[in-house]
C-alpha atoms as a PDB file:
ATOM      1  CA  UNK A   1      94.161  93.512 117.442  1.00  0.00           C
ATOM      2  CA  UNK A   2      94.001  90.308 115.159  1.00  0.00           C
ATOM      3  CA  UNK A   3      90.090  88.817 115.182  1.00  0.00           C
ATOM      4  CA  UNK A   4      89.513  85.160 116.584  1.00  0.00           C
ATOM      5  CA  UNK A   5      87.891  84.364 113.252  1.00  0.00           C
ATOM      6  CA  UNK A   6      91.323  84.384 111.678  1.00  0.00           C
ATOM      7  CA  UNK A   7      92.740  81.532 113.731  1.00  0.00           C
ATOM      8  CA  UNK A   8      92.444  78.337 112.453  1.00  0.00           C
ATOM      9  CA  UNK A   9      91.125  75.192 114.045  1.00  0.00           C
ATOM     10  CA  UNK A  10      93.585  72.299 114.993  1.00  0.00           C
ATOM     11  CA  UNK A  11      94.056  69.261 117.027  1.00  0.00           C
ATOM     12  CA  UNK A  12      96.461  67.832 119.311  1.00  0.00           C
ATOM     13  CA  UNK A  13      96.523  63.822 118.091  1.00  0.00           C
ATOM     14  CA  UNK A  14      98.751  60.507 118.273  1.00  0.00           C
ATOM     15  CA  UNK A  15     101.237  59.335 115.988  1.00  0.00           C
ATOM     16  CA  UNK A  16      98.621  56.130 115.669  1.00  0.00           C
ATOM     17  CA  UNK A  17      96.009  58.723 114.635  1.00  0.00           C
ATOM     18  CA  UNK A  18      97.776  59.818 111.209  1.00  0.00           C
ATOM     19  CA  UNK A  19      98.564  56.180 110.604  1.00  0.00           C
ATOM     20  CA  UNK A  20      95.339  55.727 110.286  1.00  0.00           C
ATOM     21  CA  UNK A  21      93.473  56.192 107.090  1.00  0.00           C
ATOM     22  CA  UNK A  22      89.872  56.174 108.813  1.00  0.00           C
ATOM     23  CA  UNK A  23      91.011  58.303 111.439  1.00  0.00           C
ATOM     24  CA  UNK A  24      92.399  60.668 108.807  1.00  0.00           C
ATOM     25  CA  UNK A  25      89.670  60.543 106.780  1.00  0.00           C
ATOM     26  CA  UNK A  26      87.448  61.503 109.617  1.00  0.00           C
ATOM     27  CA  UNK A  27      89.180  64.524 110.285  1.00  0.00           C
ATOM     28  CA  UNK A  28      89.719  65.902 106.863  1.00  0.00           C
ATOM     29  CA  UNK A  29      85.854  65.158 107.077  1.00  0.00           C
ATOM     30  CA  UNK A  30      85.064  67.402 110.154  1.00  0.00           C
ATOM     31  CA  UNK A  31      87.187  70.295 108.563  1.00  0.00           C
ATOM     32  CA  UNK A  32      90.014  69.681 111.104  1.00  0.00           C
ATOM     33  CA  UNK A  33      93.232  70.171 108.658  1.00  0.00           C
ATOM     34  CA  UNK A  34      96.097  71.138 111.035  1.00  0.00           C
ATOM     35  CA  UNK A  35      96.971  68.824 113.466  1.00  0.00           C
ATOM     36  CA  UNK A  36     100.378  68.972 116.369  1.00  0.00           C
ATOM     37  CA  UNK A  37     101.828  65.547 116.669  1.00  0.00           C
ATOM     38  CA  UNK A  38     102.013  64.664 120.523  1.00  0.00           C
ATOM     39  CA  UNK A  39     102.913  61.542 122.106  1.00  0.00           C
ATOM     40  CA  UNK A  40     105.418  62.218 124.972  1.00  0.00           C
ATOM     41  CA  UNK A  41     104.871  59.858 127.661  1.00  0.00           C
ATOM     42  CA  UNK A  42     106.160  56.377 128.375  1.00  0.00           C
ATOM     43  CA  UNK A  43     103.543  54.133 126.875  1.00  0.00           C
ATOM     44  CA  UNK A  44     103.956  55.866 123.532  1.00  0.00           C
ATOM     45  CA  UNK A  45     107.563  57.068 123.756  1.00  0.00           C
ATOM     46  CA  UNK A  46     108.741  53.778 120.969  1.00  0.00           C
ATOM     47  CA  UNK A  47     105.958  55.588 118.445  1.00  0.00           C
ATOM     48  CA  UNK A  48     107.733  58.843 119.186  1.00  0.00           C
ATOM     49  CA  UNK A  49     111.175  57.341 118.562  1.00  0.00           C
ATOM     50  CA  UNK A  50     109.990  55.764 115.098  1.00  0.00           C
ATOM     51  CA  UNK A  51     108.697  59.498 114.031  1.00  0.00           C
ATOM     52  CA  UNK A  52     112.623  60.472 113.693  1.00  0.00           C
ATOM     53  CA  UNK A  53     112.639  56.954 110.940  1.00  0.00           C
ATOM     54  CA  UNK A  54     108.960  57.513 109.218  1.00  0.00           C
ATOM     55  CA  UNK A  55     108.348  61.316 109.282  1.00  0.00           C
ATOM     56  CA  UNK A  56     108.358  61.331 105.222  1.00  0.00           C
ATOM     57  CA  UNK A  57     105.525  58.382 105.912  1.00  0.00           C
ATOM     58  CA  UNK A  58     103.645  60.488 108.329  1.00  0.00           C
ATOM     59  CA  UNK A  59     103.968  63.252 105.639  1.00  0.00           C
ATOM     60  CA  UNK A  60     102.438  61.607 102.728  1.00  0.00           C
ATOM     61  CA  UNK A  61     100.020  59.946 104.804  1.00  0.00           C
ATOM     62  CA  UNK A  62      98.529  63.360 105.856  1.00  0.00           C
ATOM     63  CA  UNK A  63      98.677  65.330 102.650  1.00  0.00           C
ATOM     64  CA  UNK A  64      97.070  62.677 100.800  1.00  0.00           C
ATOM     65  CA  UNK A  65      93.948  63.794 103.117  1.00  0.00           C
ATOM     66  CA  UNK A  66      94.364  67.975 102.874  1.00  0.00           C
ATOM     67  CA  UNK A  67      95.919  67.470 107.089  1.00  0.00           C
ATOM     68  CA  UNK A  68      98.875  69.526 107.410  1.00  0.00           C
ATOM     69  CA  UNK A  69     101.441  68.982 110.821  1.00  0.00           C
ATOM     70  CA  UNK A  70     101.872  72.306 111.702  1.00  0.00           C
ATOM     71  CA  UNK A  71     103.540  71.693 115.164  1.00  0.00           C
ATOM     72  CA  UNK A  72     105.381  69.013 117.485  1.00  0.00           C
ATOM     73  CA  UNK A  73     105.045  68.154 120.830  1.00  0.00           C
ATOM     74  CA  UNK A  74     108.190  67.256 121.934  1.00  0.00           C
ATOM     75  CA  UNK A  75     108.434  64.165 124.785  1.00  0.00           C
ATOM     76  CA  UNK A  76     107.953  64.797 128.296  1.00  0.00           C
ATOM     77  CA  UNK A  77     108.797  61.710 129.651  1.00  0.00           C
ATOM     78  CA  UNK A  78     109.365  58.752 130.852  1.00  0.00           C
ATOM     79  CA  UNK A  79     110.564  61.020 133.742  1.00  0.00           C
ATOM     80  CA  UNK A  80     113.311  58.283 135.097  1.00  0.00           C
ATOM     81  CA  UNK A  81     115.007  58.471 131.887  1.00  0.00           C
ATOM     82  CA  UNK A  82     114.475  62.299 130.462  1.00  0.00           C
ATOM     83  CA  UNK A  83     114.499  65.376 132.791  1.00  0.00           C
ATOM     84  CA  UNK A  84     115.437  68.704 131.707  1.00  0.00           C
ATOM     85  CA  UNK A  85     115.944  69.995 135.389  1.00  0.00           C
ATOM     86  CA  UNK A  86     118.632  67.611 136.499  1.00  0.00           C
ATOM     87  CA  UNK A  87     122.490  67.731 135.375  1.00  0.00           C
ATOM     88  CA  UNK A  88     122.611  64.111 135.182  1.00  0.00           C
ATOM     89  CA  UNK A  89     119.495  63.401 133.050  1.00  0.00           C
ATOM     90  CA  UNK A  90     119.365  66.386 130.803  1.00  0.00           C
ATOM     91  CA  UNK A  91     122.289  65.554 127.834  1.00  0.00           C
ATOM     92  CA  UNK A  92     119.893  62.242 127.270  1.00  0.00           C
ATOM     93  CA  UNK A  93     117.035  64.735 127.154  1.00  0.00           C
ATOM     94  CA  UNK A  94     118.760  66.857 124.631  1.00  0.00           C
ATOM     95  CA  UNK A  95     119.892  64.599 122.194  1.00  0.00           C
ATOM     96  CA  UNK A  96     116.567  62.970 122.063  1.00  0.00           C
ATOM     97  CA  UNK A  97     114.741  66.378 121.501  1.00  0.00           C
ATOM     98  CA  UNK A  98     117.460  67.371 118.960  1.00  0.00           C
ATOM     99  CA  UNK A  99     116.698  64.108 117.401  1.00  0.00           C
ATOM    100  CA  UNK A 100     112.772  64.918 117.002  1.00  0.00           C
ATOM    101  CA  UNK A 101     113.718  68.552 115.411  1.00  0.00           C
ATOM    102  CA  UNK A 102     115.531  67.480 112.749  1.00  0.00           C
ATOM    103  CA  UNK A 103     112.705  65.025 111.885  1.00  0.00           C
ATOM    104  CA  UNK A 104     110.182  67.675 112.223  1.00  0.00           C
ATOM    105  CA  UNK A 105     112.462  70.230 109.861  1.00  0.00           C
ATOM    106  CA  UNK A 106     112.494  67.036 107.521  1.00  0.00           C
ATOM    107  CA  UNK A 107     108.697  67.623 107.003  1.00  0.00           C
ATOM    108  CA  UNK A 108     108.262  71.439 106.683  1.00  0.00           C
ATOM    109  CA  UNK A 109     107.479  71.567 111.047  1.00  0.00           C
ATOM    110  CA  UNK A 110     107.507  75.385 112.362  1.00  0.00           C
ATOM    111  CA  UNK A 111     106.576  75.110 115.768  1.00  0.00           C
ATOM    112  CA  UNK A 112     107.675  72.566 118.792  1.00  0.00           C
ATOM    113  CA  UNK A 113     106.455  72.630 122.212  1.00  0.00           C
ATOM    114  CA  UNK A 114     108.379  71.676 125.067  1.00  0.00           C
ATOM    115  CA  UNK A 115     107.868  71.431 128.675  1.00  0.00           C
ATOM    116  CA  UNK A 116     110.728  72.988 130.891  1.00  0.00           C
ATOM    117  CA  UNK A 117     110.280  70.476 133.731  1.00  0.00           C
ATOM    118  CA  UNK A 118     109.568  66.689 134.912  1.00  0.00           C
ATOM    119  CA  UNK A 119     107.753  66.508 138.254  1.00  0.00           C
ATOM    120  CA  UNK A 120     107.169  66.483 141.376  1.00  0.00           C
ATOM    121  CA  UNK A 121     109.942  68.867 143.092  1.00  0.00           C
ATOM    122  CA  UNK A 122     110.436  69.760 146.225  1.00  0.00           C
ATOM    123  CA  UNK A 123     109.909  73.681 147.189  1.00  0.00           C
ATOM    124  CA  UNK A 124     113.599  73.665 148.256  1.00  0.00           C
ATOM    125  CA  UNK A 125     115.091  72.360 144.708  1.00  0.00           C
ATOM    126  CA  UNK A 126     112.782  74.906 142.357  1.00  0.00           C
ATOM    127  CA  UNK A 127     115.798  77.140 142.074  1.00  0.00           C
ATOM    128  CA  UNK A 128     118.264  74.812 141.562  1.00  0.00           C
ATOM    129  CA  UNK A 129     116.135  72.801 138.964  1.00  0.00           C
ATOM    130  CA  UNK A 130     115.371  76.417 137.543  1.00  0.00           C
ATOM    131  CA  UNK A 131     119.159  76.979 136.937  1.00  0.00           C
ATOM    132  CA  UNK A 132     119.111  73.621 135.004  1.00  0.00           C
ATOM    133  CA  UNK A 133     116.279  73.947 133.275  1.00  0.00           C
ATOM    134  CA  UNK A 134     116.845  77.396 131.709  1.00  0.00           C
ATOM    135  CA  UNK A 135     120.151  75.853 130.506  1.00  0.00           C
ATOM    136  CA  UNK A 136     118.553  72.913 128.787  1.00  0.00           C
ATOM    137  CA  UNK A 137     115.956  75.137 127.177  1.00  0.00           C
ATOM    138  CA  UNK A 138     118.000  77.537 125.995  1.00  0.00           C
ATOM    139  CA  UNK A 139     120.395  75.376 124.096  1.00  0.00           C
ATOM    140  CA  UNK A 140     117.461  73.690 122.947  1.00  0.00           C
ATOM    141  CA  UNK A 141     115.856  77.026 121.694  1.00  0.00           C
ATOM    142  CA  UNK A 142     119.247  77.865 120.083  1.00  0.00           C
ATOM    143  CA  UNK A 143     119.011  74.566 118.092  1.00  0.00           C
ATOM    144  CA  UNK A 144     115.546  74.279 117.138  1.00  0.00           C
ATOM    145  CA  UNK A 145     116.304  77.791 115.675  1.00  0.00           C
ATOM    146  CA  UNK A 146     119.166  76.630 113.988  1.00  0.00           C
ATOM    147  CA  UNK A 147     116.413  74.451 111.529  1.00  0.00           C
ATOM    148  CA  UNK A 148     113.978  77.152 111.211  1.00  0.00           C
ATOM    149  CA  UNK A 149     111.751  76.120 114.084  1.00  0.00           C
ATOM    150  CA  UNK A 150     110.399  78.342 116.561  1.00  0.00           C
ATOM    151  CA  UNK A 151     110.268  76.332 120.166  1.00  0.00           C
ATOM    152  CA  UNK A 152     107.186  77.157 122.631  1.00  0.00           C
ATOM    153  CA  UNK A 153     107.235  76.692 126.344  1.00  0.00           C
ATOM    154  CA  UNK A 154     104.441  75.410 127.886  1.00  0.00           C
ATOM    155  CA  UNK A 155     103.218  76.565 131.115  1.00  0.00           C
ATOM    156  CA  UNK A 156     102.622  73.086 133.606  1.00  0.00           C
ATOM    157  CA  UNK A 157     100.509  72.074 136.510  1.00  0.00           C
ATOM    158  CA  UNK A 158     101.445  71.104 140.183  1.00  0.00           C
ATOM    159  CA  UNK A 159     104.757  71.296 141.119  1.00  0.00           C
ATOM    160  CA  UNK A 160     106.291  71.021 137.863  1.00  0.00           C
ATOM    161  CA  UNK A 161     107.931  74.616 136.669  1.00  0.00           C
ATOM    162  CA  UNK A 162     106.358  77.199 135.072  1.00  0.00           C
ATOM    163  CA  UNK A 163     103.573  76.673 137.208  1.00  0.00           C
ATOM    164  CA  UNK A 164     103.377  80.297 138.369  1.00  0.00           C
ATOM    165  CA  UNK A 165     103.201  83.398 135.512  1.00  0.00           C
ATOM    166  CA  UNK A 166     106.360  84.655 137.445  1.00  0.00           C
ATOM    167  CA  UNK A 167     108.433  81.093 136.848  1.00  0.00           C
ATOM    168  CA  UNK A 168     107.176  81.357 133.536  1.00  0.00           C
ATOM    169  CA  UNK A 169     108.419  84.834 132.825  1.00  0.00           C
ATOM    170  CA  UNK A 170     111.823  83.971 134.362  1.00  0.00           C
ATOM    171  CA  UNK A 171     112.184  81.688 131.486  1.00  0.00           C
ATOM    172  CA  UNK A 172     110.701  83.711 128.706  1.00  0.00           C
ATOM    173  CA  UNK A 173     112.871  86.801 129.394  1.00  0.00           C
ATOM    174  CA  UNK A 174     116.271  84.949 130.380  1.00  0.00           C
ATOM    175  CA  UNK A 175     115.760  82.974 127.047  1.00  0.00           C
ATOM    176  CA  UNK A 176     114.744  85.799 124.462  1.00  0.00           C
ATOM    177  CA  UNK A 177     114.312  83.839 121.539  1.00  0.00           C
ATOM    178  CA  UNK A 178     112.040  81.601 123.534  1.00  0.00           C
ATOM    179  CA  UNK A 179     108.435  81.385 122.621  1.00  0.00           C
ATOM    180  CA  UNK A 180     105.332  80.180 124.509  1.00  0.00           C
ATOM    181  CA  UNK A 181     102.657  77.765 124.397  1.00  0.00           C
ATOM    182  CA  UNK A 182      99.681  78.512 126.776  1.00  0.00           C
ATOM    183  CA  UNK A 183      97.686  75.589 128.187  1.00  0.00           C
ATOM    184  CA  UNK A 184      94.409  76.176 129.424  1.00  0.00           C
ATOM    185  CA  UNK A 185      94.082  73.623 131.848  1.00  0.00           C
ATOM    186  CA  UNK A 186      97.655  74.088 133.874  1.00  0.00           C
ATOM    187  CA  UNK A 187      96.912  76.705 135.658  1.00  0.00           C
ATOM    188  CA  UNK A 188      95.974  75.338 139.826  1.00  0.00           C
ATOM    189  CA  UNK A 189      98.193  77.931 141.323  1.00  0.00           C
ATOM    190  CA  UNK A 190      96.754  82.106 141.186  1.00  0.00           C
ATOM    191  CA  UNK A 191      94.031  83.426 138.663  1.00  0.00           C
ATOM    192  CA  UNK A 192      93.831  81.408 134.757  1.00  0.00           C
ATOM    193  CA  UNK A 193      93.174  85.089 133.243  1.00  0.00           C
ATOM    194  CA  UNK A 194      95.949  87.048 135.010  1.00  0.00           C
ATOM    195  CA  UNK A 195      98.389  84.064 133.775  1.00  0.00           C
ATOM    196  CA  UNK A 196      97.517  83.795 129.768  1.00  0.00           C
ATOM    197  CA  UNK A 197      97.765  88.026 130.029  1.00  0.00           C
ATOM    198  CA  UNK A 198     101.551  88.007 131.128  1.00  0.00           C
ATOM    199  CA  UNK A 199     102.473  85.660 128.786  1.00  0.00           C
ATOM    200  CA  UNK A 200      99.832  86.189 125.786  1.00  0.00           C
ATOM    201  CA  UNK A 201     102.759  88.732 123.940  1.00  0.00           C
ATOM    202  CA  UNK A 202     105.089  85.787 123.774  1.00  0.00           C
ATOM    203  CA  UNK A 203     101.922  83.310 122.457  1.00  0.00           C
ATOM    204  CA  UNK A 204     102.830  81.511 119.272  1.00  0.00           C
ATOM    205  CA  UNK A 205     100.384  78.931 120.114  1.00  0.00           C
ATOM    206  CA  UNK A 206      97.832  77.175 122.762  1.00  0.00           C
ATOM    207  CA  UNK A 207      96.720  74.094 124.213  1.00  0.00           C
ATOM    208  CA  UNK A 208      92.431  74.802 124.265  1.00  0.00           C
ATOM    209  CA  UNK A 209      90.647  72.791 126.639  1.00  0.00           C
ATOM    210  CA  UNK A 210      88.499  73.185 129.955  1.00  0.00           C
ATOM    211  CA  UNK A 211      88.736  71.936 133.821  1.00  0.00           C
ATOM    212  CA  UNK A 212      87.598  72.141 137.234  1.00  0.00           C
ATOM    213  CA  UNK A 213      90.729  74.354 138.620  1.00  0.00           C
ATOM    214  CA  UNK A 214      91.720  71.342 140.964  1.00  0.00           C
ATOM    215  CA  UNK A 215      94.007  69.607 138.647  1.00  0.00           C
ATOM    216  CA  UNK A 216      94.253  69.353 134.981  1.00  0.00           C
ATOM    217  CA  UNK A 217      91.312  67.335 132.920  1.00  0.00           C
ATOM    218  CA  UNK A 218      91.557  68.627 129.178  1.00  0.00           C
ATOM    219  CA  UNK A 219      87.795  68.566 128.769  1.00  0.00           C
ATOM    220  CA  UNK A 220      86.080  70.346 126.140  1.00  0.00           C
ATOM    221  CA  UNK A 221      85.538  74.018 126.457  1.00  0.00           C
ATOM    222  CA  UNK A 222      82.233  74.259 128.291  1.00  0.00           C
ATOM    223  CA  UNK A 223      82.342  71.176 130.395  1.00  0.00           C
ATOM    224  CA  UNK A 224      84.413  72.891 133.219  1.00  0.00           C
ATOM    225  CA  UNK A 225      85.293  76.787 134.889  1.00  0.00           C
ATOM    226  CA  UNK A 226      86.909  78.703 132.366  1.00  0.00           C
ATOM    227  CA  UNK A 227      85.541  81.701 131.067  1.00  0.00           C
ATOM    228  CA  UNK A 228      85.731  81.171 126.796  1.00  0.00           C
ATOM    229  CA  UNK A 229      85.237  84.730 125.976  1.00  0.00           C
ATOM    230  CA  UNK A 230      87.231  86.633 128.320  1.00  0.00           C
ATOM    231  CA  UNK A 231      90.177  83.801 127.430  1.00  0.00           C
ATOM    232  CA  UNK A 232      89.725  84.559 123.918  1.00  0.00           C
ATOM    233  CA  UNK A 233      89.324  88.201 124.047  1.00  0.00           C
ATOM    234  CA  UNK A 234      92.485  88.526 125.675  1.00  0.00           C
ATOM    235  CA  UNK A 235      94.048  86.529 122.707  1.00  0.00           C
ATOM    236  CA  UNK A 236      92.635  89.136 120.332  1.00  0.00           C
ATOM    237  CA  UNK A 237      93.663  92.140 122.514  1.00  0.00           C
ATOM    238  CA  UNK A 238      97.600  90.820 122.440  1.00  0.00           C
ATOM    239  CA  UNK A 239      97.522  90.307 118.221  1.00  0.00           C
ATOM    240  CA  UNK A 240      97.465  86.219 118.825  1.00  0.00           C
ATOM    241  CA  UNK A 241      97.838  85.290 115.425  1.00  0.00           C
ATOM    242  CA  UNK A 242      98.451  81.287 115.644  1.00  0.00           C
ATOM    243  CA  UNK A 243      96.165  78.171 115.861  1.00  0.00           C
ATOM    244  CA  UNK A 244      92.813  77.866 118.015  1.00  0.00           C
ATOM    245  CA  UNK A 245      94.229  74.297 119.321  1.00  0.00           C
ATOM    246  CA  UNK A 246      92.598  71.789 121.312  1.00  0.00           C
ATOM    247  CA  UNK A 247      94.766  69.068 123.331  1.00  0.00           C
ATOM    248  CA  UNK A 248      91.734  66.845 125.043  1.00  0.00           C
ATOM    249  CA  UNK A 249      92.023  64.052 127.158  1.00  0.00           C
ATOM    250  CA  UNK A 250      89.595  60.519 127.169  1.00  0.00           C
ATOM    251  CA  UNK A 251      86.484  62.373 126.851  1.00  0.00           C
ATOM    252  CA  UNK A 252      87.867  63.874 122.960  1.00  0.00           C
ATOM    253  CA  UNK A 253      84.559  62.643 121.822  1.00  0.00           C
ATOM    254  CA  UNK A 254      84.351  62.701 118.269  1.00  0.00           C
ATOM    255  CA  UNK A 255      86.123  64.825 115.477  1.00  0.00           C
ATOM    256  CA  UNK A 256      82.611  66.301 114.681  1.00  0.00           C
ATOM    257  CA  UNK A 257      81.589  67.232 118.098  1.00  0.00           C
ATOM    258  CA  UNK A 258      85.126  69.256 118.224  1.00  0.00           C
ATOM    259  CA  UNK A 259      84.625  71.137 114.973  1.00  0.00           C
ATOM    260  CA  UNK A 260      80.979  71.807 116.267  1.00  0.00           C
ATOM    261  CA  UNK A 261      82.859  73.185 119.776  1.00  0.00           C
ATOM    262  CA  UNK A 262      85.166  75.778 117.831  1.00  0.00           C
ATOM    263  CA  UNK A 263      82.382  76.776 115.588  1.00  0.00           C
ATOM    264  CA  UNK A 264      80.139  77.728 118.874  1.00  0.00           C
ATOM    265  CA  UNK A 265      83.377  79.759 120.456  1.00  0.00           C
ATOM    266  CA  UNK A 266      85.219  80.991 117.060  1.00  0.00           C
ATOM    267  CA  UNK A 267      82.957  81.413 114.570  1.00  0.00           C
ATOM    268  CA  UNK A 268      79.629  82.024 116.435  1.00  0.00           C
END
């Protein structure tokens, strides 16, 4: 049974963010010295791009300020161009994760998240998107291995995959090499707690954040339903041994009031 104390603070953040001396500054400042680079969506998917040309930037950017990368979040979207469920979009989607890896091994990167699905789907293509998207991962699992790099799936909202425990495990045990990345704030469909327990012995990291069990908000832990201790007691119970990481939305607030949050629920 590892002890929460032992797991180290962290922050999901932008690619602008570690460009950003101030910004960098600010965190070294509030104790936050790991860090997953996540950008993934459309608006930010040319910063992700540049990452594979300026990781060594990125790199001596953050050491000069103590900040380690310790993961990637690998691109999600934009869904029209990138889907990992559908024969005809997911070569484009590997090559451009494959891409990413070997820019993350550049810089010393252990751990990349991925999600195993774009959305929305229709109940009557789950399995065949399944199929697809077991292929994709797995290839991509095989890969990120390849470079040293352990690959986490994350558990999604809605009526993306690996919205259910059960979808979830159909992928973890079908891909055994495959890891998993728990997200606090994903889970609409059956109980939060019963979820993170099936899949806490494959846990090599998490996404830490709260929400009102109607759809997905990333809010701070306290702002919304989830129960903090029993969440993190379960973590302790299945030997978690990886980062206490928060991936907030708009209402991030400030580096300080983050540190202050992990403090309350980590370190009493």
């Amino acid at each position: 049974m590892t002890n929460r104390k032992s797991w180290p603070i962290a922050l999901s953040v932008k690619i602008t963010e570690l460009l950003d001396d101030e910004k960098l500054k600010a965190l070294a400042d509030a104790g936050i010295n790991q860090v997953e680079l996540s950008i993934g969506w459309a608006s930010d998917l040319q910063q992700y791009l540049d990452f594979r040309f300026h990781a060594n930037e990125v790199l001596e950017r953050t050491e000069r300020f103590g900040i380690k990368i310790t993961s990637l979040h690998l691109p999600f979207g934009p869904f029209q161009e990138i889907d990992p469920t559908r024969p005809a979009k997911k070569a484009e989607f590997i090559t451009l994760q494959k891409q990413l890896l070997d820019a993350a091994k550049s810089i010393g990167i252990k751990i990349a998240v991925i999600h195993p699905s774009a959305e929305p789907y229709k109940d009557e293509e789950r399995a065949e998107c399944t199929e697809c998207a077991i292929d994709t991962m797995s290839k991509l699992c095989t890969y990120a291995n390849s470079l040293g790099i352990e690959l986490a799936l994350e558990n999604l909202p809605r009526t993306c995959l690996c919205r259910e425990k059960d979808e979830m495990l159909n992928f973890l045990e079908r891909i055994p090499a495959l890891k998993a990345c728990y997200d606090m704030n994903h889970c609409l469909r059956g109980d939060n707690l019963e979820f993170l327990r099936a899949v806490a012995p494959k846990l090599i990291t998490i996404h830490v954040s709260d929400y009102d069990g109607i759809d997905e908000r990333h809010w701070l832990p306290g702002k919304g339903i989830n129960d903090w201790e029993a969440i993190i007691s379960i973590l302790e119970e299945n030997d978690y041994a990886g980062r206490f990481l928060f991936e907030l939305g708009g209402d991030k607030s400030t580096y300080a009031n983050i540190r202050a949050c992990y403090d309350k629920l980590i370190l009493g």
